[in-house]
N, C-alpha and C. Protein backbone atom coordinates (compact mmCIF):
# COMPACT_ATOMS: atom_id res chain seq x y z
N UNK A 1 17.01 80.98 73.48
CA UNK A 1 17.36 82.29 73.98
C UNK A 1 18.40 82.91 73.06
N UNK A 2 18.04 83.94 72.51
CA UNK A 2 18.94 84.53 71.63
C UNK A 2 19.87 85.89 72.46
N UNK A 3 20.72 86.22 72.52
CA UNK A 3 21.05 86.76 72.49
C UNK A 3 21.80 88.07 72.03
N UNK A 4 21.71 89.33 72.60
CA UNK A 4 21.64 90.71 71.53
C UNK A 4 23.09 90.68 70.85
N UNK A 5 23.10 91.45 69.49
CA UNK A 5 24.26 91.78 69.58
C UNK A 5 25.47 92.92 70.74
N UNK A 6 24.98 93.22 71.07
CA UNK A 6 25.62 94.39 72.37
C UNK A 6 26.32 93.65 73.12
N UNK A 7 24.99 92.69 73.68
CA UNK A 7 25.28 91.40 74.57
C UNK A 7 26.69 90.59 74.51
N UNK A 8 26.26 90.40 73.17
CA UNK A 8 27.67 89.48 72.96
C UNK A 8 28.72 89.95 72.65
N UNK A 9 28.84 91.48 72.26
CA UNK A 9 30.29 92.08 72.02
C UNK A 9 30.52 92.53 73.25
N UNK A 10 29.65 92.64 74.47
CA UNK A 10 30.44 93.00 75.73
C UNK A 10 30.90 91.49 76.40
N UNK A 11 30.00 90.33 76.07
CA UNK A 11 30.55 89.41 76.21
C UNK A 11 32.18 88.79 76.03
N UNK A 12 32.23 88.99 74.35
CA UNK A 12 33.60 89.14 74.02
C UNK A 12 34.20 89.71 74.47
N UNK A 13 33.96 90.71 74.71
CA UNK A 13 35.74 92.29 75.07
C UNK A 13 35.73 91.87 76.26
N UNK A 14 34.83 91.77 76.97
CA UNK A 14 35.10 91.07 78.92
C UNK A 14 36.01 89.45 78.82
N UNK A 15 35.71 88.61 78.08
CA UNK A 15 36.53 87.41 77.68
C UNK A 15 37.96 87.88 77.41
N UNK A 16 38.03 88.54 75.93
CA UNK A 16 39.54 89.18 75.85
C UNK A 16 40.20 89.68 77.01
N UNK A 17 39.68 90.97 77.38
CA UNK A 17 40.48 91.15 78.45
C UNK A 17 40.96 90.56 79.73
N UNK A 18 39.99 89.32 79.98
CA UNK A 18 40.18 88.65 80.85
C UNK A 18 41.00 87.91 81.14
N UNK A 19 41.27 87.05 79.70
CA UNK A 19 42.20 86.16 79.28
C UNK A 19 43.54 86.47 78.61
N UNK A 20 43.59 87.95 78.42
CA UNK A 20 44.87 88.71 77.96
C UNK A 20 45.61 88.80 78.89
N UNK A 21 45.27 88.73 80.19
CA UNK A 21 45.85 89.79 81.30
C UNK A 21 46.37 88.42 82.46
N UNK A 22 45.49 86.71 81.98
CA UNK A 22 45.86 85.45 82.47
C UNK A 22 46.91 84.70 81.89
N UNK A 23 47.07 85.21 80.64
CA UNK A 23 47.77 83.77 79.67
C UNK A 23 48.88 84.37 79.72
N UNK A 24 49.17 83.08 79.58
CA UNK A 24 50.70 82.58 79.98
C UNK A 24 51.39 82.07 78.83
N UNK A 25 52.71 82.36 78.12
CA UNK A 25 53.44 82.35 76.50
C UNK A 25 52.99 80.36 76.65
N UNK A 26 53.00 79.64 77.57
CA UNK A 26 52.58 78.35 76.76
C UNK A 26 51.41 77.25 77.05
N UNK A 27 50.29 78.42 77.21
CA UNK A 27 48.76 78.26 77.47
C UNK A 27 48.48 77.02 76.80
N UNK A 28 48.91 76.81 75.36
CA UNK A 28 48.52 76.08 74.35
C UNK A 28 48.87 74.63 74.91
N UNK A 29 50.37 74.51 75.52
CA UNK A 29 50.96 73.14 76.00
C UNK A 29 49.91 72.80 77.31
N UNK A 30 49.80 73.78 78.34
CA UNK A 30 49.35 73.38 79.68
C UNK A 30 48.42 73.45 80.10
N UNK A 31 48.04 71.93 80.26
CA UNK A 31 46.59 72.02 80.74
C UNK A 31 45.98 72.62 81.99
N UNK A 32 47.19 73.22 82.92
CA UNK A 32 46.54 74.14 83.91
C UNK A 32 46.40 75.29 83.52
N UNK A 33 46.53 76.32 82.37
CA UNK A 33 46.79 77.30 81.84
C UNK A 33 45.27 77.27 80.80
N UNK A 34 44.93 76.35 80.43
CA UNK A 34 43.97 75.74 79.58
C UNK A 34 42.54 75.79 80.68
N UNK A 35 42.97 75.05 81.97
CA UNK A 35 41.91 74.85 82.54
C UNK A 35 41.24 76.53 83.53
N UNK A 36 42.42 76.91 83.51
CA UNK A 36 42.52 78.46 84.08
C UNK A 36 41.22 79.46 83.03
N UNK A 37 41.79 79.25 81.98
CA UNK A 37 41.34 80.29 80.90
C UNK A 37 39.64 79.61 81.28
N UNK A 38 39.33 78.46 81.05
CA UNK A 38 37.54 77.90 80.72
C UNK A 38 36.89 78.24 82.12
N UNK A 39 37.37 78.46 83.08
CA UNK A 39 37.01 78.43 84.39
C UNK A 39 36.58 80.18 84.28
N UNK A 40 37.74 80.93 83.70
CA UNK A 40 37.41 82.61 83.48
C UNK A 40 36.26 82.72 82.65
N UNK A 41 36.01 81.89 81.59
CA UNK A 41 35.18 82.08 80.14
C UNK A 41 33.45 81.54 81.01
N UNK A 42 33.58 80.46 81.74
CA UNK A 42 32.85 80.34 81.88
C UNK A 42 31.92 81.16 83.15
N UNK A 43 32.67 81.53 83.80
CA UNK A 43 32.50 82.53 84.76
C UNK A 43 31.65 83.70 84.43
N UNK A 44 32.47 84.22 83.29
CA UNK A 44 31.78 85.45 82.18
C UNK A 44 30.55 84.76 81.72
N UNK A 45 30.29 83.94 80.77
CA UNK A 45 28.87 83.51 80.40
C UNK A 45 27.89 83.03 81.39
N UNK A 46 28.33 83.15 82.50
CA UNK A 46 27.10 82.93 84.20
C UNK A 46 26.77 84.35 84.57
N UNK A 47 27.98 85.31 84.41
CA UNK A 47 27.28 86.45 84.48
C UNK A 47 26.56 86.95 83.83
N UNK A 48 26.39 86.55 82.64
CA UNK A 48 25.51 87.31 81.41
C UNK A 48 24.59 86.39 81.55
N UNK A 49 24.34 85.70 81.94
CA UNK A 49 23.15 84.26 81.41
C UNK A 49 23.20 83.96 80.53
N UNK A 50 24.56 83.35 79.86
CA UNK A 50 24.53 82.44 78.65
C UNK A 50 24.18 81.09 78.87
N UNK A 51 22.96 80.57 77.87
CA UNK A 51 22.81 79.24 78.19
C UNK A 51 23.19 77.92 78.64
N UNK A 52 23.04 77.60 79.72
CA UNK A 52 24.56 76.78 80.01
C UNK A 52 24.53 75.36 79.25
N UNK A 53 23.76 75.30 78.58
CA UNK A 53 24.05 74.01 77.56
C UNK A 53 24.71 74.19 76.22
N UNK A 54 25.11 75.47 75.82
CA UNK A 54 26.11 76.32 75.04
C UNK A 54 27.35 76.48 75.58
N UNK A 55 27.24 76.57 76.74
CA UNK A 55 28.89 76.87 76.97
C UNK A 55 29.80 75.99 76.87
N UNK A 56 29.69 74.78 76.40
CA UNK A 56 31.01 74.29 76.14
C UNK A 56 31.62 74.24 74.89
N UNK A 57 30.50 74.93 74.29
CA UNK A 57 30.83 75.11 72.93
C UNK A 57 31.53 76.73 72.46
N UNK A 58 30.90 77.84 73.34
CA UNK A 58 31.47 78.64 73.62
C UNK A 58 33.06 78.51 74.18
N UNK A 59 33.14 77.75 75.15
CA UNK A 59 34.71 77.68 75.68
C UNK A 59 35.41 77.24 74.89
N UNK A 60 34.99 76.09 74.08
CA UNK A 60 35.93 75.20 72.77
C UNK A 60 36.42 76.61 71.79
N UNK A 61 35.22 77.23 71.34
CA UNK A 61 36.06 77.85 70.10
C UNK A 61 36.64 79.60 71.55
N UNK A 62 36.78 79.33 72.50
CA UNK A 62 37.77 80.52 72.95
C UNK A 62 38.90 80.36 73.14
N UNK A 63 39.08 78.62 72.93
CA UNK A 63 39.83 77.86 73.78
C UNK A 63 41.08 77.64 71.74
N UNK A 64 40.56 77.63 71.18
CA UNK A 64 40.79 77.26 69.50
C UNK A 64 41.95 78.11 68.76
């Protein structure tokens, strides 16, 4: 399943803003801050129907 480009830049800007408006100055140290953000990311790629055998690869590099 490929997905459009449109697709995935509304994908992205819905991620950004999602996770702009969650994170916390030491996201990077805490793994509840960490687990917060993949729980939002992945949330977003269920709404779009991103493949769910991709998404953890998706969350890794949002997570990067």
């Amino acid at each position: 399943m490929l997905l459009s480009t449109t697709l995935q830049s509304r994908i992205a800007a819905e991620i950004i803003t999602k996770v702009r408006t969650s994170v916390t100055i030491d996201w990077t140290l805490r793994e509840s801050a960490r687990a917060k953000i993949r729980v939002i990311v992945k949330r977003i790629l269920n709404k779009y129907g991103y493949p769910p055998d991709l998404q953890e690869e998706a969350v890794k590099t949002v997570l990067m």
